[in-house]
C-alpha atoms as a PDB file:
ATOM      1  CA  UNK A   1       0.000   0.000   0.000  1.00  0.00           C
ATOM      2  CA  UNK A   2       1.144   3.033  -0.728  1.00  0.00           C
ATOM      3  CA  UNK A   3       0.795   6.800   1.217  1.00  0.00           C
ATOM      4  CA  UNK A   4      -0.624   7.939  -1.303  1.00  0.00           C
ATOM      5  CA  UNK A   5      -2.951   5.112  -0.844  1.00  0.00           C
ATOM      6  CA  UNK A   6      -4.234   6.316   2.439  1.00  0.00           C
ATOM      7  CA  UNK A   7      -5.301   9.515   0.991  1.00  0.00           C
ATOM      8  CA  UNK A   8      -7.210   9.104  -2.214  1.00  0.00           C
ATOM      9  CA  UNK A   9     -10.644   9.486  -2.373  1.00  0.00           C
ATOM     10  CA  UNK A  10     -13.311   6.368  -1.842  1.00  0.00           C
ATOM     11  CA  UNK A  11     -13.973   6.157  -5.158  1.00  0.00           C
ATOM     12  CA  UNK A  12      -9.950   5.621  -6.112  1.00  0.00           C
ATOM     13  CA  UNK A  13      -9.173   3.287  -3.087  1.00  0.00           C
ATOM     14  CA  UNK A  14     -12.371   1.177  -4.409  1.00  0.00           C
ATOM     15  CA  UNK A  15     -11.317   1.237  -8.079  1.00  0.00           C
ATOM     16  CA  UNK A  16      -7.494   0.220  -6.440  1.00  0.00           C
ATOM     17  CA  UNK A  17      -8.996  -2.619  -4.743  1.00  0.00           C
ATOM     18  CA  UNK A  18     -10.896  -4.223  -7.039  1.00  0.00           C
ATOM     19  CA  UNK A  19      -7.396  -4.213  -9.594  1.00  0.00           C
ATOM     20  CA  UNK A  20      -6.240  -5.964  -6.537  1.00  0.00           C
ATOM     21  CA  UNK A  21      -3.431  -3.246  -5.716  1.00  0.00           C
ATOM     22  CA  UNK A  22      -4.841  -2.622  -1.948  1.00  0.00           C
ATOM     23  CA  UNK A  23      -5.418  -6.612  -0.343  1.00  0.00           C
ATOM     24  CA  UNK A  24      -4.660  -5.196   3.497  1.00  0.00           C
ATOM     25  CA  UNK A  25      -6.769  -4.299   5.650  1.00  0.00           C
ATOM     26  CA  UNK A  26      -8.038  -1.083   5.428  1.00  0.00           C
ATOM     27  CA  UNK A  27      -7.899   0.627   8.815  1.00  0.00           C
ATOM     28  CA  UNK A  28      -5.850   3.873   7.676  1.00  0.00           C
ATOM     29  CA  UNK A  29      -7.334   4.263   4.896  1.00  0.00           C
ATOM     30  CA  UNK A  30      -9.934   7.619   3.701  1.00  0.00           C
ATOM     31  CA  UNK A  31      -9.448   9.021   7.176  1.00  0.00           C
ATOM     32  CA  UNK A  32     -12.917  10.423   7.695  1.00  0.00           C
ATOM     33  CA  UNK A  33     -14.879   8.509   5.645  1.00  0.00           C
ATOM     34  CA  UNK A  34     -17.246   5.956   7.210  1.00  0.00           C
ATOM     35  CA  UNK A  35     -16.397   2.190   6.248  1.00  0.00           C
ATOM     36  CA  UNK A  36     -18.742  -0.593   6.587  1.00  0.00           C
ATOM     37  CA  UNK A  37     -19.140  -4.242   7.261  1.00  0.00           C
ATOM     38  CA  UNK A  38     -20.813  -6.591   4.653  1.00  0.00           C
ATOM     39  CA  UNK A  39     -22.856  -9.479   4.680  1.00  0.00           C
ATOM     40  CA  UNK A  40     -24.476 -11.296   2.132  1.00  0.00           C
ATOM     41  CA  UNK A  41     -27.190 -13.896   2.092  1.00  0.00           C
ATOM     42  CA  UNK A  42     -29.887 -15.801  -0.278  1.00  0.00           C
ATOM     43  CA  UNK A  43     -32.974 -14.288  -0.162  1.00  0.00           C
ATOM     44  CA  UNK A  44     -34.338 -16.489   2.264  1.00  0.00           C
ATOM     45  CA  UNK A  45     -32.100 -16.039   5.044  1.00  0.00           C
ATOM     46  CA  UNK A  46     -32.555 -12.016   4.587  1.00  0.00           C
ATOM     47  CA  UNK A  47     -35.187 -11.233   6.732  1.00  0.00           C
ATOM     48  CA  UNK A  48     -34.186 -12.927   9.469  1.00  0.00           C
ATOM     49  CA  UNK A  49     -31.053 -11.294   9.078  1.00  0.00           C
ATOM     50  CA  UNK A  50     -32.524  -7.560   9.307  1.00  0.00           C
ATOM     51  CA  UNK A  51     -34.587  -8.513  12.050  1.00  0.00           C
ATOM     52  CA  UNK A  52     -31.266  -9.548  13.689  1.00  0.00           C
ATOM     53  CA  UNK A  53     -30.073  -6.312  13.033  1.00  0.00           C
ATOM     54  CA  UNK A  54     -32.806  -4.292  14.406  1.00  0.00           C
ATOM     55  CA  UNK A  55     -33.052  -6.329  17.922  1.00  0.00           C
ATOM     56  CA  UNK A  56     -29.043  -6.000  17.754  1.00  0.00           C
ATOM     57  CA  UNK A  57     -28.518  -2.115  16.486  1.00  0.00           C
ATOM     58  CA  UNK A  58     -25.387  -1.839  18.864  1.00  0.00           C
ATOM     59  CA  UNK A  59     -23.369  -4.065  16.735  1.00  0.00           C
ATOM     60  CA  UNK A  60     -25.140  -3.992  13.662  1.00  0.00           C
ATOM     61  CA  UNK A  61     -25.936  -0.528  12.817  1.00  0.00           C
ATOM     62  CA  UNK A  62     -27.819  -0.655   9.467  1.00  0.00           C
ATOM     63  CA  UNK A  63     -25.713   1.595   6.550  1.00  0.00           C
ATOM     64  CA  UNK A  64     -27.876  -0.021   3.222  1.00  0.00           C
ATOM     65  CA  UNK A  65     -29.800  -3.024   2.237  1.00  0.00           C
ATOM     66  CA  UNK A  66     -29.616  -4.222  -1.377  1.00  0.00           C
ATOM     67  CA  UNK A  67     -32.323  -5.549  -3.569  1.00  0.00           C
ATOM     68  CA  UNK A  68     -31.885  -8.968  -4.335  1.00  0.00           C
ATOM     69  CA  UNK A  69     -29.271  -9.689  -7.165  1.00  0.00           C
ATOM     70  CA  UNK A  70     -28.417  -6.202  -7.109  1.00  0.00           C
ATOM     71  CA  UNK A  71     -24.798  -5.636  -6.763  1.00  0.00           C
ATOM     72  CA  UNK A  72     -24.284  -2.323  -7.010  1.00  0.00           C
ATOM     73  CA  UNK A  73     -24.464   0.369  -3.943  1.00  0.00           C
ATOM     74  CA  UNK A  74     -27.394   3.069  -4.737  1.00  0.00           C
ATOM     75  CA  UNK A  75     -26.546   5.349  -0.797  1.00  0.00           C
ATOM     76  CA  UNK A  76     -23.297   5.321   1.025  1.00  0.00           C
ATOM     77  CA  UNK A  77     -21.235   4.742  -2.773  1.00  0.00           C
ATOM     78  CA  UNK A  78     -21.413   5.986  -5.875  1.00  0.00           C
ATOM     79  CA  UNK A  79     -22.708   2.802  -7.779  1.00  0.00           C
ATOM     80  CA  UNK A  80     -19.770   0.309  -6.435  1.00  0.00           C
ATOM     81  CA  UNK A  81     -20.016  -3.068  -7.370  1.00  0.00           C
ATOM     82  CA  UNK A  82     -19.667  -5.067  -4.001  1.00  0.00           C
ATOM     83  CA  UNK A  83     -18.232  -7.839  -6.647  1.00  0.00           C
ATOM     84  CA  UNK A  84     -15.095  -6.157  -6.449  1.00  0.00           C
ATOM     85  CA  UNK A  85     -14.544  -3.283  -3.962  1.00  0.00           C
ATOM     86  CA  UNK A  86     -13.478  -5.277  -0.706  1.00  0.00           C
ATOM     87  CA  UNK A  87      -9.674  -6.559  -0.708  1.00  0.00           C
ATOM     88  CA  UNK A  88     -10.955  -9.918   1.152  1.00  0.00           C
ATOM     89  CA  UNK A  89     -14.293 -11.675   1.182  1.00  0.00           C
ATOM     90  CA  UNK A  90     -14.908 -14.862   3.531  1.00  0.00           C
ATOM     91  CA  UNK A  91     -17.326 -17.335   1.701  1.00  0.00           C
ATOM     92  CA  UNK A  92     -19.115 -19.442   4.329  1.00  0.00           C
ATOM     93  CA  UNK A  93     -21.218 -22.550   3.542  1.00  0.00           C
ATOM     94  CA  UNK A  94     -23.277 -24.249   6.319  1.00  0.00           C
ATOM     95  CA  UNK A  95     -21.552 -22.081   8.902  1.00  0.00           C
ATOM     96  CA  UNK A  96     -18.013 -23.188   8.180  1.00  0.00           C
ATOM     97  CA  UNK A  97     -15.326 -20.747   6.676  1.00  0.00           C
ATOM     98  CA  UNK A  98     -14.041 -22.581   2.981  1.00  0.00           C
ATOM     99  CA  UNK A  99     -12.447 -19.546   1.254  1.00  0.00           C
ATOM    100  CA  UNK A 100     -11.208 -15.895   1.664  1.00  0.00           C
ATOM    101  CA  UNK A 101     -11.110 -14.657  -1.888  1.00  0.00           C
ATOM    102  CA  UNK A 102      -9.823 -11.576  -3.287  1.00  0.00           C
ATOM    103  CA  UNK A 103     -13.439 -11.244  -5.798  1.00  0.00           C
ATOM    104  CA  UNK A 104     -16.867 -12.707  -5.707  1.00  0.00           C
ATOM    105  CA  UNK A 105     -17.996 -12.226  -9.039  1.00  0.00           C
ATOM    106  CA  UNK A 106     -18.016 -16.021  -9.841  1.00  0.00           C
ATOM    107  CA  UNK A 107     -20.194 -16.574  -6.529  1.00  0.00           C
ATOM    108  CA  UNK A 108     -22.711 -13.994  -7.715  1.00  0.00           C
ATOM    109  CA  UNK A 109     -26.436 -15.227  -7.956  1.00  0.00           C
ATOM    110  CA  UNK A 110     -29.852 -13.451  -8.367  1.00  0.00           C
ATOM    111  CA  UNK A 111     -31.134 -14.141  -4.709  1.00  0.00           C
ATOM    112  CA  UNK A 112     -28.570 -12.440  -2.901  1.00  0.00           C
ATOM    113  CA  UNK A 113     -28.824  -9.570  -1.260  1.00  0.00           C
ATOM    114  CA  UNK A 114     -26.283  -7.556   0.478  1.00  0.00           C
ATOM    115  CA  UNK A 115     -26.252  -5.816   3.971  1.00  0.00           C
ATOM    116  CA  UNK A 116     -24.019  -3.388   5.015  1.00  0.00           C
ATOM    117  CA  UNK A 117     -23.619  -2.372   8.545  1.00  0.00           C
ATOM    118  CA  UNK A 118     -21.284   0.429  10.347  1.00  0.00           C
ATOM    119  CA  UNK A 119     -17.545  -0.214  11.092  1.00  0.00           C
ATOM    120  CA  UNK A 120     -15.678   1.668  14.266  1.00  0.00           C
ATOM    121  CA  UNK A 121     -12.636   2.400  11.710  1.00  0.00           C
ATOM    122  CA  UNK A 122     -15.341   5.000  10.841  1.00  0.00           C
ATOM    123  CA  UNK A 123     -14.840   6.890  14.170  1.00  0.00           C
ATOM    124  CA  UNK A 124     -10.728   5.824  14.964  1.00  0.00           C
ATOM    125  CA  UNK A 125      -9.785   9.428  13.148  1.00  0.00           C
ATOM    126  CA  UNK A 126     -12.309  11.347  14.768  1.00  0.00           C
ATOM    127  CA  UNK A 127     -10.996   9.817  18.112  1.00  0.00           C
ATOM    128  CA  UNK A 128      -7.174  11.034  16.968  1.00  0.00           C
ATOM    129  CA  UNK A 129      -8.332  14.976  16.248  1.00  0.00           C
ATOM    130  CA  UNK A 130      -9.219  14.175  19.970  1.00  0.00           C
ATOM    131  CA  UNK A 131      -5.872  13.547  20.778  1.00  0.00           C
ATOM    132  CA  UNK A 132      -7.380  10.455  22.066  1.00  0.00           C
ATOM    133  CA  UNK A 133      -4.977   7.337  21.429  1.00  0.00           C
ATOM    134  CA  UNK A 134      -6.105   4.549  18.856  1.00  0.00           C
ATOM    135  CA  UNK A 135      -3.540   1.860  19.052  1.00  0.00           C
ATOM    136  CA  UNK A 136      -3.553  -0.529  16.319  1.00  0.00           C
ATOM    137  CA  UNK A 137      -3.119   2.819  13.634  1.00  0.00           C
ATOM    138  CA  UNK A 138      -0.300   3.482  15.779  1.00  0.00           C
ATOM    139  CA  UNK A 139       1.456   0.675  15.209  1.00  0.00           C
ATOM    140  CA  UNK A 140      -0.028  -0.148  11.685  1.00  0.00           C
ATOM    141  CA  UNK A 141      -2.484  -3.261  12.608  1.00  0.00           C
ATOM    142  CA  UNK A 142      -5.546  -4.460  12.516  1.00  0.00           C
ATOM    143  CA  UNK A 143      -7.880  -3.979  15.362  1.00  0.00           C
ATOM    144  CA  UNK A 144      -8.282  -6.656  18.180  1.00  0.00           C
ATOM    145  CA  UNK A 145     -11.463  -8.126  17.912  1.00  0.00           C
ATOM    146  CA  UNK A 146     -12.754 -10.816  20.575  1.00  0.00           C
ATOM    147  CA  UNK A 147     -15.472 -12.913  21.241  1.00  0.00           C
ATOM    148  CA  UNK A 148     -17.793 -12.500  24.402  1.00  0.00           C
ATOM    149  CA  UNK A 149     -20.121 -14.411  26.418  1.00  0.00           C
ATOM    150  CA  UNK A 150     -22.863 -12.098  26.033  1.00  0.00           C
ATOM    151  CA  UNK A 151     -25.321 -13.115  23.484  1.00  0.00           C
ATOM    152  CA  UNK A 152     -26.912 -11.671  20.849  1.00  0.00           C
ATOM    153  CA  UNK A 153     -30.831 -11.003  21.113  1.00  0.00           C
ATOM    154  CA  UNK A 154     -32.093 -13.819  19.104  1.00  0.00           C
ATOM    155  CA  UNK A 155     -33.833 -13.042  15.444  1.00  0.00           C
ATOM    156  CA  UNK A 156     -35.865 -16.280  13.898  1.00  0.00           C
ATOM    157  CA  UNK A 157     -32.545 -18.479  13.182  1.00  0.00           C
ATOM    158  CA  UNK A 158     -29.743 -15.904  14.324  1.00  0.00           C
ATOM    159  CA  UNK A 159     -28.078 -15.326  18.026  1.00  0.00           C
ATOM    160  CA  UNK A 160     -24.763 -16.361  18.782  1.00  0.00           C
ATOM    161  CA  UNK A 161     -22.052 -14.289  20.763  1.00  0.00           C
ATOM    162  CA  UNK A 162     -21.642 -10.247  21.220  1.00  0.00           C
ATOM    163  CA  UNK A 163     -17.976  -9.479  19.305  1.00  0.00           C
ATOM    164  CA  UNK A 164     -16.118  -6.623  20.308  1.00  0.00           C
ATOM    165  CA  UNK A 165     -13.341  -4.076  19.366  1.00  0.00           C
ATOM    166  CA  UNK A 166     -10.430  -3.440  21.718  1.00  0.00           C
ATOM    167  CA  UNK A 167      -8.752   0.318  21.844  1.00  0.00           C
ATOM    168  CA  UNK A 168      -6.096   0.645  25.260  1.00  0.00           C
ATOM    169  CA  UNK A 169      -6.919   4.196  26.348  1.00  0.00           C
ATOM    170  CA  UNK A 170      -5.957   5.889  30.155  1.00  0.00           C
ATOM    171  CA  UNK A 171      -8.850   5.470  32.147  1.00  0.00           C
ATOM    172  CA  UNK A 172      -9.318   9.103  32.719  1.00  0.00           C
ATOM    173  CA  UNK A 173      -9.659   9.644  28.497  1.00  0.00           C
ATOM    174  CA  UNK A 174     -12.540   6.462  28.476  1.00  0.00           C
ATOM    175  CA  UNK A 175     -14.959   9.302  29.212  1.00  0.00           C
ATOM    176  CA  UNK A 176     -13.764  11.498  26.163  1.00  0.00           C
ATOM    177  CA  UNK A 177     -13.695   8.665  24.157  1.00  0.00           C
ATOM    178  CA  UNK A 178     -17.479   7.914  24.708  1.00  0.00           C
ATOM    179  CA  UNK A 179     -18.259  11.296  23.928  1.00  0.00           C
ATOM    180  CA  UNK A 180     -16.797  11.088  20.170  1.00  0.00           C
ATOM    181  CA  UNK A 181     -17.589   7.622  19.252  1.00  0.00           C
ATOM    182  CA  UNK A 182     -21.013   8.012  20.713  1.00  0.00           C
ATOM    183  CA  UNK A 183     -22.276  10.744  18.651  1.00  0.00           C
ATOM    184  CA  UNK A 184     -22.479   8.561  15.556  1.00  0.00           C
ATOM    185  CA  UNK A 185     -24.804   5.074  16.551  1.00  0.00           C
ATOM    186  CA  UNK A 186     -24.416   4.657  12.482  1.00  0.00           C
ATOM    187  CA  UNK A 187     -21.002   3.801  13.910  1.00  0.00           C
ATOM    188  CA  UNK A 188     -21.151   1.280  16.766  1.00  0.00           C
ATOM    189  CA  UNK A 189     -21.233   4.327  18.968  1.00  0.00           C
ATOM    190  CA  UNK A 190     -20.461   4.625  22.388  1.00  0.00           C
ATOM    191  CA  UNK A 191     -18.191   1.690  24.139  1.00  0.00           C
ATOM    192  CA  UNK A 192     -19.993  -0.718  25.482  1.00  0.00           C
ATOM    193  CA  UNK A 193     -17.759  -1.619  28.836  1.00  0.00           C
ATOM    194  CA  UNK A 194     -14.261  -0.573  29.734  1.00  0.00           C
ATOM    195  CA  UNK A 195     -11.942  -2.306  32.565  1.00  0.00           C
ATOM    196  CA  UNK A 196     -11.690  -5.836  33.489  1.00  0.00           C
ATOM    197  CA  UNK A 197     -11.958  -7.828  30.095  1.00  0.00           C
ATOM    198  CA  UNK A 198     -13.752 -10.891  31.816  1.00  0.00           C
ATOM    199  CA  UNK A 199     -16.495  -9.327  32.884  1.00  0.00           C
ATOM    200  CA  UNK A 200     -17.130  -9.879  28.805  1.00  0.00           C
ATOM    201  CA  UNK A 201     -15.817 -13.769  29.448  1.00  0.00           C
ATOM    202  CA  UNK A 202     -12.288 -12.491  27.679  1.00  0.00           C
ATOM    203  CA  UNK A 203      -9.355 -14.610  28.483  1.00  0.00           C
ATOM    204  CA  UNK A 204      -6.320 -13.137  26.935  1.00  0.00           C
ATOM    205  CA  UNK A 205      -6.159  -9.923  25.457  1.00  0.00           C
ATOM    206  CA  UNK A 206      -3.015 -11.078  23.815  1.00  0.00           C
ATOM    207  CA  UNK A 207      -4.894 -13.356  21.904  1.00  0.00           C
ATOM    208  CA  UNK A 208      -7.864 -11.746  19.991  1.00  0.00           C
ATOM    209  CA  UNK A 209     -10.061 -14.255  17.725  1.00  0.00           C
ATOM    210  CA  UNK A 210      -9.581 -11.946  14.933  1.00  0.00           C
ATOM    211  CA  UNK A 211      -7.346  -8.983  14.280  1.00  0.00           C
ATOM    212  CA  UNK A 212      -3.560  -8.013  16.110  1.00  0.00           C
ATOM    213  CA  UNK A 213      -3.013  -7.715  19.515  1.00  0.00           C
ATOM    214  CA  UNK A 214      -1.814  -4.371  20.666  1.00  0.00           C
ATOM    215  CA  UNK A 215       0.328  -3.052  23.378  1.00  0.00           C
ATOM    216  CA  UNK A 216      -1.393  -2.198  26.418  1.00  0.00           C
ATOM    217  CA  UNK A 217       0.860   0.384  28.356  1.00  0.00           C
ATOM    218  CA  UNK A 218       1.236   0.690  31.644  1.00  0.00           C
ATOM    219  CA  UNK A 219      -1.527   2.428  33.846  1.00  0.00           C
ATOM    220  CA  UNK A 220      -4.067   2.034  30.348  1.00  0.00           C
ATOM    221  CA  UNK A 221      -7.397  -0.004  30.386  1.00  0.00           C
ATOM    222  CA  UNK A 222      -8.999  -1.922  27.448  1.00  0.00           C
ATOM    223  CA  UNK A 223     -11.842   0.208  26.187  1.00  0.00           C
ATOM    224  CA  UNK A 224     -14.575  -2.262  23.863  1.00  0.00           C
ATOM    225  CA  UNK A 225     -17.136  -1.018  21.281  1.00  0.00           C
ATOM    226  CA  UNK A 226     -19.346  -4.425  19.777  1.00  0.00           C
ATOM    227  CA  UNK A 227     -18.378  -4.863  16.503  1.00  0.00           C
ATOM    228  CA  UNK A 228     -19.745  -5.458  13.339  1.00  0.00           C
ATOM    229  CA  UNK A 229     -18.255  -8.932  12.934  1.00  0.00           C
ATOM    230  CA  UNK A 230     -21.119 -10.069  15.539  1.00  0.00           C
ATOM    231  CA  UNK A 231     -22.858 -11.134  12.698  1.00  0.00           C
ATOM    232  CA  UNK A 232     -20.336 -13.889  11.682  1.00  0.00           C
ATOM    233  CA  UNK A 233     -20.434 -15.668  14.779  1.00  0.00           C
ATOM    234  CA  UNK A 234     -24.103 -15.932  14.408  1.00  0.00           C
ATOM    235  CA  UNK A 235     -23.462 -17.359  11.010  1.00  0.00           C
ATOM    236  CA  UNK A 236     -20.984 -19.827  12.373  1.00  0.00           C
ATOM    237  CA  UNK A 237     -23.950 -20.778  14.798  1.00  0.00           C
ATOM    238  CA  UNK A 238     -26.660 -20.811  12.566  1.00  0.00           C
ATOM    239  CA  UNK A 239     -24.824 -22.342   9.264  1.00  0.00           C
ATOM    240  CA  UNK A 240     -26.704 -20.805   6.253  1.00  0.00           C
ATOM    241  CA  UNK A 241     -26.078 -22.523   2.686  1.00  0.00           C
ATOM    242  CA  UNK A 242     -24.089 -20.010   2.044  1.00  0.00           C
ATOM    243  CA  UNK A 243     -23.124 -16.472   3.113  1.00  0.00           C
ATOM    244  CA  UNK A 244     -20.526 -13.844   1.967  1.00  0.00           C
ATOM    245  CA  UNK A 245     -18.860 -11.449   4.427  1.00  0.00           C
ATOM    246  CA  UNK A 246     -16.148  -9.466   4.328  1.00  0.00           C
ATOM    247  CA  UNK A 247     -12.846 -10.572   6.348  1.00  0.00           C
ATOM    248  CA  UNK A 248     -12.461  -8.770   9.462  1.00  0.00           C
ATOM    249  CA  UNK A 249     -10.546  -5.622   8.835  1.00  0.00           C
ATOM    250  CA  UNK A 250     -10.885  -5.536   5.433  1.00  0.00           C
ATOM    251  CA  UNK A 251     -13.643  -2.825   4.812  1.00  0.00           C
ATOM    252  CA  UNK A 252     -16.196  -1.456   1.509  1.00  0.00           C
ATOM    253  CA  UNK A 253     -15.326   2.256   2.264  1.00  0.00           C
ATOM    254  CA  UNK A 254     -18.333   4.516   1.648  1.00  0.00           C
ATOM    255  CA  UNK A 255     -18.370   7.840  -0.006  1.00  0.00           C
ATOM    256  CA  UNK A 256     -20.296   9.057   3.519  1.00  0.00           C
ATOM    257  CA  UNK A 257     -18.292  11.505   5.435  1.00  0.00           C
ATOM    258  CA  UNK A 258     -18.120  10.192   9.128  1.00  0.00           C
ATOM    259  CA  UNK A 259     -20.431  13.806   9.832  1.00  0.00           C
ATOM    260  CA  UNK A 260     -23.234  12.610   7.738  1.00  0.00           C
ATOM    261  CA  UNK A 261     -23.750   9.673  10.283  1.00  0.00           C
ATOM    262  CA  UNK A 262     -24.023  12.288  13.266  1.00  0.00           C
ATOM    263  CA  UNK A 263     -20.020  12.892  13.830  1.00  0.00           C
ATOM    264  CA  UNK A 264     -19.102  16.225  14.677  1.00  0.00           C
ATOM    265  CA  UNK A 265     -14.963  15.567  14.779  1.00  0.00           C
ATOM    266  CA  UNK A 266     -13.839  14.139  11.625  1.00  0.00           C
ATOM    267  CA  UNK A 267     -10.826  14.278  10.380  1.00  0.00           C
ATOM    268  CA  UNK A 268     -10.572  17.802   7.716  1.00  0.00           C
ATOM    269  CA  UNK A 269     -11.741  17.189   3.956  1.00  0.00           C
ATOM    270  CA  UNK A 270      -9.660  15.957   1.484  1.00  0.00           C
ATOM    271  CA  UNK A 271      -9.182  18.506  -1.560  1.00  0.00           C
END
């Protein structure tokens, strides 16, 4: 990836992506833009699946819904072709992971329809103009994502475990934190419990379930936000025919500025 890379507009980083230049994750990249979680599912899986989002808003925080067979973004893109536009699907069949491709277009069918759902790399700038830490763009990884023991509200066929994000902040900034992430719900908004990690039934922060570990410094506390890769543990659980997601990390980055979902400290504009 190149610098330039992490400051081209969503339009170029999705037309990059889909040549297969940028295959990374995309944390750094379009700093104020919102990014967004995907999931895709035959028809008859769907509703269940928006009724799982609407009992479960917290982590799945609904951006745009697809008609079925449509490919192409009408809101938060300029007619993107979710084909193409994330560097790394996961294909799923009967709730077990068999591929991580780089395209879908072979897997396309007419009774899919695609969900996408607000990502916390929309806020991580916002939480920088703070002068708030964010750890993993610090040291150029992917966030730490973990699975918890709360679960989901169940939706018809869908439950499984809460998932959540993991940014190290001192305790005394936690408050500060809330107060930019929460101002944009489109967003995962506010954290969701700071402190002693097993009071969410995590083991090891060392060892996320997907993501990097970070460095925790001395005298910080892990600060979680649920996470829009909730929705592939419930998968895992619930083993549809098939379902396409994207890999954790690896976002479809909107054309919305992170303001338009309620934000009030992006990062500046991009001429």
């Amino acid at each position: 990836m190149t610098s330039q890379a992490l400051n081209d507009s969503p339009a170029a980083v999705r037309a990059a992506i889909a040549r297969g230049e940028i295959t990374g994750n995309t944390s750094a990249l379009c700093p104020g833009y919102v990014q967004a979680n995907l999931v895709i599912l035959p028809k008859d899986w769907a509703f269940d699946f928006l009724l799982f989002c609407l009992r479960n808003p917290k982590p799945c925080p609904l951006l745009e819904v697809l008609d079925p067979g449509d490919p192409l973004t009408r809101t938060i893109a300029r007619g993107a072709d979710i084909r193409h536009d994330v560097p790394r699907y996961r294909v799923w069949r009967d709730g077990v992971l068999v591929d991580e491709p780089a395209d879908i277009a072979d897997l396309w069918r007419d009774d899919l329809v695609t969900f996408f759902l607000g990502c916390s790399f929309s806020f991580d700038f916002a939480l920088q103009n703070a002068g708030l830490p964010v750890r993993h763009l610090e040291q150029a990884r992917n966030v730490p994502m973990y699975r918890t023991t709360r679960p989901n509200v169940r939706a018809a066929r869908l439950g499984g475990p809460l998932v959540v994000s993991m940014r190290p902040m001192a305790p005394e900034l936690v408050a500060r934190a809330a107060e930019v992430s929460g101002q944009c719900e489109g967003a995962h908004g506010a954290p969701i419990h700071w402190g002693d990690a097993a009071d969410l039934g995590i083991a090891d922060l060392a060892r996320p379930e997907f993501g990097d570990p970070v460095e925790i410094k001395p005298g910080e506390v892990p600060v979680f936000w649920a996470c829009g890769v909730t929705p592939q543990a419930a998968l895992m659980e619930a083993k549809p025919p098939l379902a396409i997601t994207h890999a954790p990390g690896h976002m479809f980055i909107t054309d919305l500025r992170f303001e338009e979902l309620g934000g009030l400290e992006s990062a500046p504009k991009q001429s």
